[in-house]
C-alpha atoms as a PDB file:
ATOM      1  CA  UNK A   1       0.000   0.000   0.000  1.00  0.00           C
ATOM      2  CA  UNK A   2       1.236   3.200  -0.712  1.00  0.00           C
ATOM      3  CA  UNK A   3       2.106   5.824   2.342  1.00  0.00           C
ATOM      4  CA  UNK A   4       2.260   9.079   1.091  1.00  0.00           C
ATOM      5  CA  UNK A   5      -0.634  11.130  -1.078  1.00  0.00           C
ATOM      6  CA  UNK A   6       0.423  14.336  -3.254  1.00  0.00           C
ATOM      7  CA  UNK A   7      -3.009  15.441  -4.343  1.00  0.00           C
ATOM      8  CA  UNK A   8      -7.000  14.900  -4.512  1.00  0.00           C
ATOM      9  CA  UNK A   9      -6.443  11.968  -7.278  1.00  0.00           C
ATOM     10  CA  UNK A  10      -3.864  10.361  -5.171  1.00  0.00           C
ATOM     11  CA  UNK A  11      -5.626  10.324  -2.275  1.00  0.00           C
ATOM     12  CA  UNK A  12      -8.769   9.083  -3.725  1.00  0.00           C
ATOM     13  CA  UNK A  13      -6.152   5.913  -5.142  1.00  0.00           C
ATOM     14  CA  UNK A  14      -5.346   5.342  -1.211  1.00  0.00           C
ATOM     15  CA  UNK A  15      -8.971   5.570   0.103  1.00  0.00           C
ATOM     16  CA  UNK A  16      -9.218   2.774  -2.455  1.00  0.00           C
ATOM     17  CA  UNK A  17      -6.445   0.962  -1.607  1.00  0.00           C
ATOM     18  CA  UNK A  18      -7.306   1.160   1.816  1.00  0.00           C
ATOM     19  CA  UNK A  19     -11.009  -0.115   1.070  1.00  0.00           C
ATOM     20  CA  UNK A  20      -9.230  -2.829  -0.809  1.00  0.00           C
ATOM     21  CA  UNK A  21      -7.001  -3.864   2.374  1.00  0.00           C
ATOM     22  CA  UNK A  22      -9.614  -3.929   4.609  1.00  0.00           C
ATOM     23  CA  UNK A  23     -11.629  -5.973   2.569  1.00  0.00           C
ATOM     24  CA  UNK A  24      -9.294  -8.944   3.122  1.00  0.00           C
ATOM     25  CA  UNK A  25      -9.990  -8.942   6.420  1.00  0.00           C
ATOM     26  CA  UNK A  26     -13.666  -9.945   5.861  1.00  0.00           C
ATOM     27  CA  UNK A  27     -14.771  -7.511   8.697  1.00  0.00           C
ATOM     28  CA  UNK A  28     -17.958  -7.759  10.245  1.00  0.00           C
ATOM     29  CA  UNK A  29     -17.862  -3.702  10.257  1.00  0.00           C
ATOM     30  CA  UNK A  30     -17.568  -0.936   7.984  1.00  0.00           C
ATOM     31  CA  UNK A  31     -14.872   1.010   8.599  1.00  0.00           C
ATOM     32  CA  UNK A  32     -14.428   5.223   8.294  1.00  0.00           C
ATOM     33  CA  UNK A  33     -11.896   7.250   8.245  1.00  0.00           C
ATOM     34  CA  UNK A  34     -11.717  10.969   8.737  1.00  0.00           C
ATOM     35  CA  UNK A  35      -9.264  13.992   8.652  1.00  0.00           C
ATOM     36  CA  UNK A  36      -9.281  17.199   9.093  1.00  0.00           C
ATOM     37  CA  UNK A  37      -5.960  19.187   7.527  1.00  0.00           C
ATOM     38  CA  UNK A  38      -4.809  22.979   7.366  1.00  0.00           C
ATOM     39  CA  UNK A  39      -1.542  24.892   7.470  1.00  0.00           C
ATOM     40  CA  UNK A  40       0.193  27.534   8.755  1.00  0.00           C
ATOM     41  CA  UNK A  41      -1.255  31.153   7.206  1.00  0.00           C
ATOM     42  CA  UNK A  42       2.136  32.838   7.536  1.00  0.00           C
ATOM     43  CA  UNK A  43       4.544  34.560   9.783  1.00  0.00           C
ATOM     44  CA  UNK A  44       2.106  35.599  12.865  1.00  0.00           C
ATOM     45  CA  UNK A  45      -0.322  31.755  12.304  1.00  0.00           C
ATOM     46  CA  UNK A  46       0.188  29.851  15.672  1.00  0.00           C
ATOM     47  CA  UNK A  47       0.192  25.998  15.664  1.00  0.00           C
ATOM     48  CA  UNK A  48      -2.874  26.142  18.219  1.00  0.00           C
ATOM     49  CA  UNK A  49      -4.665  28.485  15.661  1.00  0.00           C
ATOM     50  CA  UNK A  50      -3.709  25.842  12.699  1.00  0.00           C
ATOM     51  CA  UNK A  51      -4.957  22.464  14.931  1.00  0.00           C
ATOM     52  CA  UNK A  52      -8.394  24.294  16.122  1.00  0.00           C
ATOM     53  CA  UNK A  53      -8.539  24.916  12.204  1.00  0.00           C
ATOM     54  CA  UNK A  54      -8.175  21.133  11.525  1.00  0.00           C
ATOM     55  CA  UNK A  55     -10.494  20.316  14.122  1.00  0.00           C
ATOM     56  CA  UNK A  56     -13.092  21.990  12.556  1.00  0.00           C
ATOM     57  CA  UNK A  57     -12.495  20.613   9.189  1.00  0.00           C
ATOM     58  CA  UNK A  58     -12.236  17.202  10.619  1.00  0.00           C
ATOM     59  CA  UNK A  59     -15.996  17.932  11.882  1.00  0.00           C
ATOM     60  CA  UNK A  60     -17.205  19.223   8.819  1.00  0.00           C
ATOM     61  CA  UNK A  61     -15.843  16.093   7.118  1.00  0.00           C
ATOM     62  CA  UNK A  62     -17.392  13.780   9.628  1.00  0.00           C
ATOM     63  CA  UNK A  63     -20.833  15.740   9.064  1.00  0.00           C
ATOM     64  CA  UNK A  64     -20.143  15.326   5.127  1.00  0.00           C
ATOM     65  CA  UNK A  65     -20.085  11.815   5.112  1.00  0.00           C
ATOM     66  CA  UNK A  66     -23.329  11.352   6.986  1.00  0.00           C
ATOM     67  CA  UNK A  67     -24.780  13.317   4.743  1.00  0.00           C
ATOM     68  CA  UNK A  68     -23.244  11.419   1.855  1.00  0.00           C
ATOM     69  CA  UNK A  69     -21.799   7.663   3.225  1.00  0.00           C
ATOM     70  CA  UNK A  70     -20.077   6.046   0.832  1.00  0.00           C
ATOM     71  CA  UNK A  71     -21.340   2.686  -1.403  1.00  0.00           C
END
């Protein structure tokens, strides 16, 4: 499986490759996965100000796939 993602089509192929790992393991259980990413908006950005950012997205990407759960 590959580790690292470089963009939206790449990390689509590891959510697939993922689906495809998991699959081997016959689980009685679907499993989810969620993340939340931002970075640093310059000079004066704090790291607390960047993970309460992610937080948030993480949330909003949780609510997203309620709204929309996967096949």
């Amino acid at each position: 499986m590959r580790t690292e993602s470089t963009g939206t089509s790449s990390t689509h192929d590891t959510i697939s490759e993922i689906r495809e790992e998991v699959k081997k393991y016959q689980m009685p259980y679907d499993l989810s996965i969620s993340a939340g990413y931002d970075g640093l908006m310059g000079d004066q950005d704090q790291i607390r100000n960047c993970i309460q950012r992610t937080d948030k997205k993480l949330y909003l990407d949780k609510e997203y796939r309620k709204l929309r759960p996967t096949a």
